[in-house]
C-alpha atoms as a PDB file:
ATOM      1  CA  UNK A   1      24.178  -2.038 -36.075  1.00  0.00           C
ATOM      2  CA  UNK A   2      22.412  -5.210 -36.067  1.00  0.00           C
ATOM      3  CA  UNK A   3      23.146  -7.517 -32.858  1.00  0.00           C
ATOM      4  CA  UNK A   4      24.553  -5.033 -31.078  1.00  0.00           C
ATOM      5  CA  UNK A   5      23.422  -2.633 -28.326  1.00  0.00           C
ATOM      6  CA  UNK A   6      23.478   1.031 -28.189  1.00  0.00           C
ATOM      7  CA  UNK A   7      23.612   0.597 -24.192  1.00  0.00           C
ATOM      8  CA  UNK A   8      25.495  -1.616 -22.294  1.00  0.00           C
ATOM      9  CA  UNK A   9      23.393  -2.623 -19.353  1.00  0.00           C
ATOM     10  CA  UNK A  10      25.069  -1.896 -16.406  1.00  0.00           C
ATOM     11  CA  UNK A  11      25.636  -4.835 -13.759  1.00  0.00           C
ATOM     12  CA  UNK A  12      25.538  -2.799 -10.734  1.00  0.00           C
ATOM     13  CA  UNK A  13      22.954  -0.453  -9.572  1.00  0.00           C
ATOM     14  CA  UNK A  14      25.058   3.027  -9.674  1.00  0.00           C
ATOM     15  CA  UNK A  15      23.714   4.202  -6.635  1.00  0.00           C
ATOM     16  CA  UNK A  16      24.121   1.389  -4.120  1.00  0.00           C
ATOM     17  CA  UNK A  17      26.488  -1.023  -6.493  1.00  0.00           C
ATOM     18  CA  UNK A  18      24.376  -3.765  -5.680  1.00  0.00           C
ATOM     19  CA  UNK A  19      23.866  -6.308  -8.770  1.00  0.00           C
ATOM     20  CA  UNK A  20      20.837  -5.266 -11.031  1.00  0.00           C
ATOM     21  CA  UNK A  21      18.976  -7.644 -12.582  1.00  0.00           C
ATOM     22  CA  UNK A  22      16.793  -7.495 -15.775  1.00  0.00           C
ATOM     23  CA  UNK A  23      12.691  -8.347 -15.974  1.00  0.00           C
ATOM     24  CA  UNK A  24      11.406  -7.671 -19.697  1.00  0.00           C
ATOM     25  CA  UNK A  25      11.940  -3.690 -20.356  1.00  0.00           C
ATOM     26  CA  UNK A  26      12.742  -2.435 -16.469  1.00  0.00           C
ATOM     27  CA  UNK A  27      16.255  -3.023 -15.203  1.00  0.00           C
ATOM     28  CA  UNK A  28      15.776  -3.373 -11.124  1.00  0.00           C
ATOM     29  CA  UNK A  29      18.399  -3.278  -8.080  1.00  0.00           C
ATOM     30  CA  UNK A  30      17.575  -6.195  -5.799  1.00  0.00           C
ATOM     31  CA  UNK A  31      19.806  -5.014  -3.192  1.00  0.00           C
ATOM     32  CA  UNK A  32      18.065  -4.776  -0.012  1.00  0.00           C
ATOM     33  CA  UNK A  33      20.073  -1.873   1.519  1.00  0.00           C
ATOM     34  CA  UNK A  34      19.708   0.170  -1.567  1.00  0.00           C
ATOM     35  CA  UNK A  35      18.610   3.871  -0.279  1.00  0.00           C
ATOM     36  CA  UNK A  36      16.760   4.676  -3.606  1.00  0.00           C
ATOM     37  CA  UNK A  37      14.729   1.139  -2.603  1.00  0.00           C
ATOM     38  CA  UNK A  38      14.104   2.903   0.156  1.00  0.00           C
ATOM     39  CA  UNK A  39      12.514   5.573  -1.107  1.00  0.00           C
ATOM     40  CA  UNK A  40      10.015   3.868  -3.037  1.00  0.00           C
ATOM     41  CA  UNK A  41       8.790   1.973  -0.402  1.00  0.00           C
ATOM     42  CA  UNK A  42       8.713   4.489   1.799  1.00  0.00           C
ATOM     43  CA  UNK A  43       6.687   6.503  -0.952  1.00  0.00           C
ATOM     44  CA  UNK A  44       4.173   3.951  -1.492  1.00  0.00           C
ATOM     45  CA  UNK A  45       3.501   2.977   2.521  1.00  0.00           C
ATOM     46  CA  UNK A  46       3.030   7.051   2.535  1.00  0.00           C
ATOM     47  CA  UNK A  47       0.582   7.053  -0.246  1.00  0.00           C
ATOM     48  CA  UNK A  48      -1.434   3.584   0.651  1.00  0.00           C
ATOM     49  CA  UNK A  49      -1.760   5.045   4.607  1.00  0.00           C
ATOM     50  CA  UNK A  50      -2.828   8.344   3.107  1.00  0.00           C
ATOM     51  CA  UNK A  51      -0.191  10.173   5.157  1.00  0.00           C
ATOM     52  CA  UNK A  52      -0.694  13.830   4.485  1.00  0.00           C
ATOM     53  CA  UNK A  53       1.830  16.277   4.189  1.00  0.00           C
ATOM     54  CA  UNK A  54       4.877  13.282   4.031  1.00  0.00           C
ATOM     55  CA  UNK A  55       6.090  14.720   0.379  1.00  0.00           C
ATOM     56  CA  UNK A  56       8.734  13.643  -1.734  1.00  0.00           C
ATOM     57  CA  UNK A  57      11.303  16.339  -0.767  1.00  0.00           C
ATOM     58  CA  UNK A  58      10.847  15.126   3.315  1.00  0.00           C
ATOM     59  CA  UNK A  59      11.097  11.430   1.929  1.00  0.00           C
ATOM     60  CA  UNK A  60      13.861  12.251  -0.089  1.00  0.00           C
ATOM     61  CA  UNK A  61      16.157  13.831   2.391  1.00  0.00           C
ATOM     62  CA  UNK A  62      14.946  11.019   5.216  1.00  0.00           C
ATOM     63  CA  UNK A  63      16.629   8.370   2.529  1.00  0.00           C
ATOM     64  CA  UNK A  64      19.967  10.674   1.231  1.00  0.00           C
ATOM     65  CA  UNK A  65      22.374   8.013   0.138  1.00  0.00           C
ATOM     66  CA  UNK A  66      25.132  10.187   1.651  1.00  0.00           C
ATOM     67  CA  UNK A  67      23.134  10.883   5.011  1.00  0.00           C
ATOM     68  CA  UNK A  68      20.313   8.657   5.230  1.00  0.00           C
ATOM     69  CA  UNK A  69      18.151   9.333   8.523  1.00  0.00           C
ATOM     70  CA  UNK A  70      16.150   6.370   8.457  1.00  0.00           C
ATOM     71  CA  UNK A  71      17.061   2.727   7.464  1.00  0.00           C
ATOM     72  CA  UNK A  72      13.759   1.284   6.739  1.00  0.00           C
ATOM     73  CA  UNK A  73       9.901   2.102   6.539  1.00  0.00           C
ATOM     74  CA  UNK A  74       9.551   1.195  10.380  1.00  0.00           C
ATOM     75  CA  UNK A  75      12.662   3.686  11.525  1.00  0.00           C
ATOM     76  CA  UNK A  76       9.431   6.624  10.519  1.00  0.00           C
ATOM     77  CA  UNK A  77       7.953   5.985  13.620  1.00  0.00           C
ATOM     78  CA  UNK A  78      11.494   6.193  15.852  1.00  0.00           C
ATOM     79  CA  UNK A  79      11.972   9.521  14.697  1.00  0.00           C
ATOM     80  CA  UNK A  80      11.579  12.462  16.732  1.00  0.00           C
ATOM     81  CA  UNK A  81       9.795  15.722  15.696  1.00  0.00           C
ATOM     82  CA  UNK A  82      13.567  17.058  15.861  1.00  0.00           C
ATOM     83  CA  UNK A  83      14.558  14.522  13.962  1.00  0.00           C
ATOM     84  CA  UNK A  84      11.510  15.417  11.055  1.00  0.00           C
ATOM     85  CA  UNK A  85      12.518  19.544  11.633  1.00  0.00           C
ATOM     86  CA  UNK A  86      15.748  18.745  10.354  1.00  0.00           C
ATOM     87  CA  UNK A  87      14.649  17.491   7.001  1.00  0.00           C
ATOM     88  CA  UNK A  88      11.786  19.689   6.358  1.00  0.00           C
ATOM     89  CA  UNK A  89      10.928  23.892   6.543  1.00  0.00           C
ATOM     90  CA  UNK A  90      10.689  23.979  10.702  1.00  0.00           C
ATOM     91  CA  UNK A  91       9.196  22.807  13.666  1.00  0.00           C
ATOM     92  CA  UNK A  92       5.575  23.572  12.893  1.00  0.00           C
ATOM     93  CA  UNK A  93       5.785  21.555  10.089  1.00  0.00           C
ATOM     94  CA  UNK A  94       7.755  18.552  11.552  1.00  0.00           C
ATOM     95  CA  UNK A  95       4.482  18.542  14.283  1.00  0.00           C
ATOM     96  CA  UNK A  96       2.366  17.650  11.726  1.00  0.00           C
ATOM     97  CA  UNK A  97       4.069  15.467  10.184  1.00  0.00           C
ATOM     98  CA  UNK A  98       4.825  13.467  13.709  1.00  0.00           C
ATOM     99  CA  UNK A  99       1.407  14.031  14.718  1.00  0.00           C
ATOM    100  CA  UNK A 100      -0.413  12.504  11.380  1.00  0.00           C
ATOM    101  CA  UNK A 101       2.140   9.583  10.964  1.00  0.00           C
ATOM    102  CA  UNK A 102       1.349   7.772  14.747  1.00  0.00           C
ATOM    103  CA  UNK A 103      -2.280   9.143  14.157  1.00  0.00           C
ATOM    104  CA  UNK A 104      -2.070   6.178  12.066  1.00  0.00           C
ATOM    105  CA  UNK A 105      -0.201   3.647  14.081  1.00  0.00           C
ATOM    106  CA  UNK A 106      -3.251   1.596  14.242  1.00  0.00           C
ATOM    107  CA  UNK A 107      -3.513  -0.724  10.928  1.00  0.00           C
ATOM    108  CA  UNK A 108      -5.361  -3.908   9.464  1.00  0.00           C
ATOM    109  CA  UNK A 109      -3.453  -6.743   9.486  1.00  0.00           C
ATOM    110  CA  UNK A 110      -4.015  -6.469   5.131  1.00  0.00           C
ATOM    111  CA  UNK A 111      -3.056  -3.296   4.541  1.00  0.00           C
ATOM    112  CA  UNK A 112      -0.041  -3.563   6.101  1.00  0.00           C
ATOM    113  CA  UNK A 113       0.984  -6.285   3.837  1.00  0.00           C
ATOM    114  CA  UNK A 114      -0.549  -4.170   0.668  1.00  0.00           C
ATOM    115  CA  UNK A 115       1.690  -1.426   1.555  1.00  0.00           C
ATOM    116  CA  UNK A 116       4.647  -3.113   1.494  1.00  0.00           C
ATOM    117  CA  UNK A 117       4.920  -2.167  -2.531  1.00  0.00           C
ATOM    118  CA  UNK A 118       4.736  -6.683  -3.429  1.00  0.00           C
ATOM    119  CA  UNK A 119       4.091  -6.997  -7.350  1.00  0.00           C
ATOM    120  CA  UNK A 120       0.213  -8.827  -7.314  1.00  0.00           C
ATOM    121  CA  UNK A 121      -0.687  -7.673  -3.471  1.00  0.00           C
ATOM    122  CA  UNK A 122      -3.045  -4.710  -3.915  1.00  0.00           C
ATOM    123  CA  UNK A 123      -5.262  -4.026  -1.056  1.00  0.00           C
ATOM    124  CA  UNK A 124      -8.125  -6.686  -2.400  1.00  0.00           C
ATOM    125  CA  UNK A 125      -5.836  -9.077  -2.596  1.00  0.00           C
ATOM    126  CA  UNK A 126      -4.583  -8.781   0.774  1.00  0.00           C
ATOM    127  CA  UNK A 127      -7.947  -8.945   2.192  1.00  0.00           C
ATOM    128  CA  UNK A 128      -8.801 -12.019   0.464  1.00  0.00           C
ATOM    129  CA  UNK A 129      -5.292 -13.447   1.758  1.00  0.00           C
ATOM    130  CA  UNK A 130      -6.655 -12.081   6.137  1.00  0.00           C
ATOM    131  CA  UNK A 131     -10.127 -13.428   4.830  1.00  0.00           C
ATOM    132  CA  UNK A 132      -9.158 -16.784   3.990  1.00  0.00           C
ATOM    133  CA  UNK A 133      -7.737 -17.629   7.589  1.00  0.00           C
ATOM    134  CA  UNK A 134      -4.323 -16.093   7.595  1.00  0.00           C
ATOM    135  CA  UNK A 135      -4.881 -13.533  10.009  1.00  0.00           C
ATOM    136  CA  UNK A 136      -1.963 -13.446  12.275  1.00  0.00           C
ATOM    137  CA  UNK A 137       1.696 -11.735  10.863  1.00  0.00           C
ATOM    138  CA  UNK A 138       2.501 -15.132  11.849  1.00  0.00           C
ATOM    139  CA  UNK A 139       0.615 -16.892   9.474  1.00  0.00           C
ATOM    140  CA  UNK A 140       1.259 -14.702   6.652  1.00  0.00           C
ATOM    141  CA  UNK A 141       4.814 -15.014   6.511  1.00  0.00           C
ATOM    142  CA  UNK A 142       4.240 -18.806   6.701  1.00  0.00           C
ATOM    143  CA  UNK A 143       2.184 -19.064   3.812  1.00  0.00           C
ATOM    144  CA  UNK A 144       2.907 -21.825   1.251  1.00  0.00           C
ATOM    145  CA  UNK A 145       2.606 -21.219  -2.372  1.00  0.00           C
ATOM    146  CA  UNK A 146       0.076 -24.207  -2.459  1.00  0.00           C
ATOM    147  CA  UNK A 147      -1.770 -22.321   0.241  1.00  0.00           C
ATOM    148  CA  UNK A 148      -2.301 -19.185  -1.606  1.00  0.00           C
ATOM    149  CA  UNK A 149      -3.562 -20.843  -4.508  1.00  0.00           C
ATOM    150  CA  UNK A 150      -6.316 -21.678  -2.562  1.00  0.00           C
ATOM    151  CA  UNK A 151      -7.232 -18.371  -2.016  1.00  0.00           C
ATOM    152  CA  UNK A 152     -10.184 -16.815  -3.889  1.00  0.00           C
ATOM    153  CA  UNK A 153      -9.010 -14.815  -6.820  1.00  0.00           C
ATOM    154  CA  UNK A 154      -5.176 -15.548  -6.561  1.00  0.00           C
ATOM    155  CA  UNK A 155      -3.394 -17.504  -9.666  1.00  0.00           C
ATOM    156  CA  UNK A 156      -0.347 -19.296 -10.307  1.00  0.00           C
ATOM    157  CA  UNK A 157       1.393 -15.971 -11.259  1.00  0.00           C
ATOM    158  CA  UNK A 158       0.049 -13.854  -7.893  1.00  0.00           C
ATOM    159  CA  UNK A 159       0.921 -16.619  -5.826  1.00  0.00           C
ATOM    160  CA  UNK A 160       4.450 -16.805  -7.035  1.00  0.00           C
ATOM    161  CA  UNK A 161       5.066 -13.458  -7.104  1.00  0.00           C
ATOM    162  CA  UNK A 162       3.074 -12.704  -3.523  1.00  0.00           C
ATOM    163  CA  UNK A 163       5.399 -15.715  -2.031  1.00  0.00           C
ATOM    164  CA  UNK A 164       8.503 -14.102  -3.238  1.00  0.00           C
ATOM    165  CA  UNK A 165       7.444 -10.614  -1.800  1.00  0.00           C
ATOM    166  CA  UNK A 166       6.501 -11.801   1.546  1.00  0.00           C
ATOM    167  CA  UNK A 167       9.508 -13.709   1.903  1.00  0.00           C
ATOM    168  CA  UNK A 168      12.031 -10.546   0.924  1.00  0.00           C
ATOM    169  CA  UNK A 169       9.567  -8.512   3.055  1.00  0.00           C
ATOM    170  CA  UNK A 170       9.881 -10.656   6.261  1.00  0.00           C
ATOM    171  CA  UNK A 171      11.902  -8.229   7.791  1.00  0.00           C
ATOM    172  CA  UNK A 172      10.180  -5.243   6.898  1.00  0.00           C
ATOM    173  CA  UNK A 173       6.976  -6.720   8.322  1.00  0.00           C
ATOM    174  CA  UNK A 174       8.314  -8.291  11.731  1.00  0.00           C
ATOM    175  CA  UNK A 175       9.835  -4.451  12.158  1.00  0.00           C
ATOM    176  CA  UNK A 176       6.298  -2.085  11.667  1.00  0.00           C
ATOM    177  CA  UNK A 177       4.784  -5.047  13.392  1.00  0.00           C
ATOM    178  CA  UNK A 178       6.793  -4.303  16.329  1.00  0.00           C
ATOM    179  CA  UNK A 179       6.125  -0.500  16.022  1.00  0.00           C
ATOM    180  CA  UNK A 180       2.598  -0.721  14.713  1.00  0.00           C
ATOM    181  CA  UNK A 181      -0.656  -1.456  16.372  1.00  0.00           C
ATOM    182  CA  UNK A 182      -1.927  -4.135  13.831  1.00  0.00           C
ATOM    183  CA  UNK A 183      -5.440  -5.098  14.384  1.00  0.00           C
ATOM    184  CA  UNK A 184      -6.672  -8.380  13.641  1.00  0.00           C
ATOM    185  CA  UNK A 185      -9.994  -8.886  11.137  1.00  0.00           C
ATOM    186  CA  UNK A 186     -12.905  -7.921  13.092  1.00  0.00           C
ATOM    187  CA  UNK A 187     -16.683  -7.454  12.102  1.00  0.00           C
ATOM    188  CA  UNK A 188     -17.788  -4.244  11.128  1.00  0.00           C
ATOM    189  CA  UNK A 189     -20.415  -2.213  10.031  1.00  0.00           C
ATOM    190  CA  UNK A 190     -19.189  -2.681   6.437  1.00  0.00           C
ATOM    191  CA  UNK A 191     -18.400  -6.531   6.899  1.00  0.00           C
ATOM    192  CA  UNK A 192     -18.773  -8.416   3.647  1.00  0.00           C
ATOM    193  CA  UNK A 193     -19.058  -5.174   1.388  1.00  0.00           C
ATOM    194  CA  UNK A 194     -16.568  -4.296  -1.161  1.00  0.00           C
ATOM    195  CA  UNK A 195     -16.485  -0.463  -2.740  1.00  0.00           C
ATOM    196  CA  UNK A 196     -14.499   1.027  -5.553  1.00  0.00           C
ATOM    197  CA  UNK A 197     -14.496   5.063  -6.003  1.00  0.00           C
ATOM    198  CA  UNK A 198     -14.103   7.167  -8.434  1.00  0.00           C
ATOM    199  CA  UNK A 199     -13.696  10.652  -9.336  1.00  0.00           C
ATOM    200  CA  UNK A 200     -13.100  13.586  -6.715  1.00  0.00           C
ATOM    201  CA  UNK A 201     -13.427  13.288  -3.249  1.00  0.00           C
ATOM    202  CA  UNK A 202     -13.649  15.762  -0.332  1.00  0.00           C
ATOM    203  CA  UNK A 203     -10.611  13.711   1.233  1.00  0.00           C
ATOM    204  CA  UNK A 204      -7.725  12.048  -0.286  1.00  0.00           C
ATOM    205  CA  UNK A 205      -8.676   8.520  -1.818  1.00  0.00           C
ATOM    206  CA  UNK A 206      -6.173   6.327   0.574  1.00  0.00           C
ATOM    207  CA  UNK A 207      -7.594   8.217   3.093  1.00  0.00           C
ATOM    208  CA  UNK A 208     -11.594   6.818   2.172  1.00  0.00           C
ATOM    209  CA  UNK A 209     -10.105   3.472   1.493  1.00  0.00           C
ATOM    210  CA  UNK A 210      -8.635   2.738   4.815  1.00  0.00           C
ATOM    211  CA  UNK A 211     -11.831   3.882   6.543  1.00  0.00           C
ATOM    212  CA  UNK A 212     -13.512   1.382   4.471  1.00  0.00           C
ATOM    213  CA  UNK A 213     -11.465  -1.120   6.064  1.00  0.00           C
ATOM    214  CA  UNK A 214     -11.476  -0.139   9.564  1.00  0.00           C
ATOM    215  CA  UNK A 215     -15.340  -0.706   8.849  1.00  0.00           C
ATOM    216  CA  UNK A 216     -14.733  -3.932   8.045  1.00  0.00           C
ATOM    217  CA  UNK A 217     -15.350  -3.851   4.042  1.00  0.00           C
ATOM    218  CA  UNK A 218     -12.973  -4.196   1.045  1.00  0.00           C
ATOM    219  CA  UNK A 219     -11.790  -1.361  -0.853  1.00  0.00           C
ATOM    220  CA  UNK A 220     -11.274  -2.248  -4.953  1.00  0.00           C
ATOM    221  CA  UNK A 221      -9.686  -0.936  -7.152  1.00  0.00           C
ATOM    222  CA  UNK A 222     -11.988  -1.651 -10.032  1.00  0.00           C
ATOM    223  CA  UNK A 223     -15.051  -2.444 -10.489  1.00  0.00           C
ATOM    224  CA  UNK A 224     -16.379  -6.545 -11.377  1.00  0.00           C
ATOM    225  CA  UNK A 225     -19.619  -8.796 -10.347  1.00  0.00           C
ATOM    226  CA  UNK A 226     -18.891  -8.997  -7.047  1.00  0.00           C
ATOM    227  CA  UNK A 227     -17.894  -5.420  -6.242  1.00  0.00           C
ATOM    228  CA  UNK A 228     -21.040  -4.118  -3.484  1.00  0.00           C
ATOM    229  CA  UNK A 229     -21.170  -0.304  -4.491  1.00  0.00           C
ATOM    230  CA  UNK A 230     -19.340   1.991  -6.384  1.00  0.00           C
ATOM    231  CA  UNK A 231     -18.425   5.542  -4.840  1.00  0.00           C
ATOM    232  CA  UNK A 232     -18.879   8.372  -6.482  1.00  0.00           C
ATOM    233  CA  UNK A 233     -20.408  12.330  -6.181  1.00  0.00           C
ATOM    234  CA  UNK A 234     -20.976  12.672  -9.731  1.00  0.00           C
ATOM    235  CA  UNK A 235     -23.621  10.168 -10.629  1.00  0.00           C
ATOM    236  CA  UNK A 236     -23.439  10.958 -14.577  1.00  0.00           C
ATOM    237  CA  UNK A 237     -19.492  10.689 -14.630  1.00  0.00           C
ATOM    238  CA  UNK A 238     -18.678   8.392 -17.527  1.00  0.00           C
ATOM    239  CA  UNK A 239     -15.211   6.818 -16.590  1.00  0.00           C
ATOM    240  CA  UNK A 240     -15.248   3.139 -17.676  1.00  0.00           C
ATOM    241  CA  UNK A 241     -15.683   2.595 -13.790  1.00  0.00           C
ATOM    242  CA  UNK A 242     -18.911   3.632 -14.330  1.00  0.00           C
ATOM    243  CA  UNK A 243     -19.617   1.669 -17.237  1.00  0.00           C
ATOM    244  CA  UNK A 244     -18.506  -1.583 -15.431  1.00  0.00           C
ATOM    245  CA  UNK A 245     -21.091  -0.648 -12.643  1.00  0.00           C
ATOM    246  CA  UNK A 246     -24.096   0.063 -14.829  1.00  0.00           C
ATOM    247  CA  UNK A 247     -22.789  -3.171 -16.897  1.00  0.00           C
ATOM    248  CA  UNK A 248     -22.666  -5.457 -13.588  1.00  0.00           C
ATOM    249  CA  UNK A 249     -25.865  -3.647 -11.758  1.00  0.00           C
ATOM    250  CA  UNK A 250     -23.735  -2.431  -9.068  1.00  0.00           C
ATOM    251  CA  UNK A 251     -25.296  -0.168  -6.859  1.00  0.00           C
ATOM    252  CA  UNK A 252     -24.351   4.013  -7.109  1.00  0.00           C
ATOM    253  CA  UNK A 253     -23.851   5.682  -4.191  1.00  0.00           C
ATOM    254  CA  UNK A 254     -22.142   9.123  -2.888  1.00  0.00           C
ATOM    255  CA  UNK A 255     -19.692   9.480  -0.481  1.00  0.00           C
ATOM    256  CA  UNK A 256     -22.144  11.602   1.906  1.00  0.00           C
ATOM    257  CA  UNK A 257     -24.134   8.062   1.531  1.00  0.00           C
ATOM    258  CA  UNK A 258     -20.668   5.767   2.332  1.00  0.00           C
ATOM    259  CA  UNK A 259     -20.259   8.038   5.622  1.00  0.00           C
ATOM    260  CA  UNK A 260     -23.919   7.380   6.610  1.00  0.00           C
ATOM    261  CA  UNK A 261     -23.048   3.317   5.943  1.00  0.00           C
ATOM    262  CA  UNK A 262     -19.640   3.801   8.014  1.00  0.00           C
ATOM    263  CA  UNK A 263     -22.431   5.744  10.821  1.00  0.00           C
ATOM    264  CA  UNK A 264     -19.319   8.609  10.247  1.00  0.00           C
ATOM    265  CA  UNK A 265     -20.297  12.370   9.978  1.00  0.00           C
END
């Protein structure tokens, strides 16, 4: 009937019972402590680090509401290849797991802080954030709204919603920065380039992206005036990525050619 609803929304999350609060057509749990929370972040810091063989099955038995392992993303890298065997199919598989995840312990100051799943603070983002001056941990959990508005690129609604992410994320980010070798902006070979790829890849996208910025450049994910090259090893794809590049005179080039840039075989 008219004015009523079909489905009550609930008030409590019905996995942690922590209050759940509405944003347009998505109805959220803000608790903290809320495993399946969790599980997303620990899902996207996965997927942004290009972490291979950390699936959701290993994930999901790591964050088990009824016998969770780990307590937050940083608890990952306390956890013994014992500790990984018991989640997964064996030993041999825990190894690589272990070995892979603190293969990776060494991480830009922005994309820790664009893995930290923050509405608004894709990897670009982030970079313009470490390029504008606040390049410590320290500094970035002291931004201002006022301050981030000064930042190229960033608006009144990715400032507000940036602020509000760093500031539930303090703890999150004071914890991997304590586990976590995070390097401070350097020059690179790459310095002051920006790349967006597209199409398939002889290694996992994330994986491409975070070399880019180990090399110093900015990895986008679309493609604009500014953007330096677009990757790609079909030269006649058509995907609108394409279109934006031939559109904006953005130079083409292959990922053999980014490896040559990046002086990587």
């Amino acid at each position: 009937m008219e004015g009523t609803e079909l489905f009550p929304v609930p008030l409590h999350c019905p996995v942690c019972g922590g209050p759940s609060s509405e944003e347009g057509d998505f109805l959220y749990c803000r608790s903290r402590a809320c495993p399946v929370q969790l599980s997303g972040s620990v899902r996207v810091w996965v997927k942004r680090l290009g972490l291979l063989h950390w699936g959701d099955a290993l994930i999901d038995r790591l964050t088990d509401p009824a016998d969770p392992r780990i307590a937050s993303i940083a608890d990952l890298y306390r956890l013994s290849v014992e500790d990984i065997a018991e989640c997964s199919s064996g030993a041999k598989f825990a190894r690589k797991c272990y070995d892979v995840l603190h293969a990776n312990k060494s991480v830009t100051l922005e994309l820790l802080i664009a893995s930290l799943n923050i509405p608004n603070l894709a990897v670009a983002t982030a970079t313009d954030i470490v390029r504008a001056g606040h390049d410590t941990v320290e500094k970035v959990l002291a931004l201002t709204k006022d301050e981030l508005l000064k930042v190229p690129n960033v608006g009144e609604v990715t400032a507000g919603q940036v602020l509000e992410g760093l500031i539930d994320k303090r703890q999150a980010v004071l914890d991997l920065s304590a586990v976590l070798d995070v390097r401070q902006p350097v020059g690179g070979v790459l310095a002051g380039k920006s790349f967006c790829i597209t199409g398939v890849t002889s290694k996992p996208r994330k994986f491409i992206e975070k070399m880019i910025m180990d090399s110093g450049g900015t990895a986008k994910g679309s493609v604009g005036a500014g953007t330096s090259f677009l990757v790609t090893n079909d030269p006649d794809t058509g995907t609108s990525k394409m279109k934006s590049a031939k559109k904006h005179g953005v130079t083409v080039i292959s990922e053999a050619d980014l490896y040559r840039l990046m002086g990587t075989p």
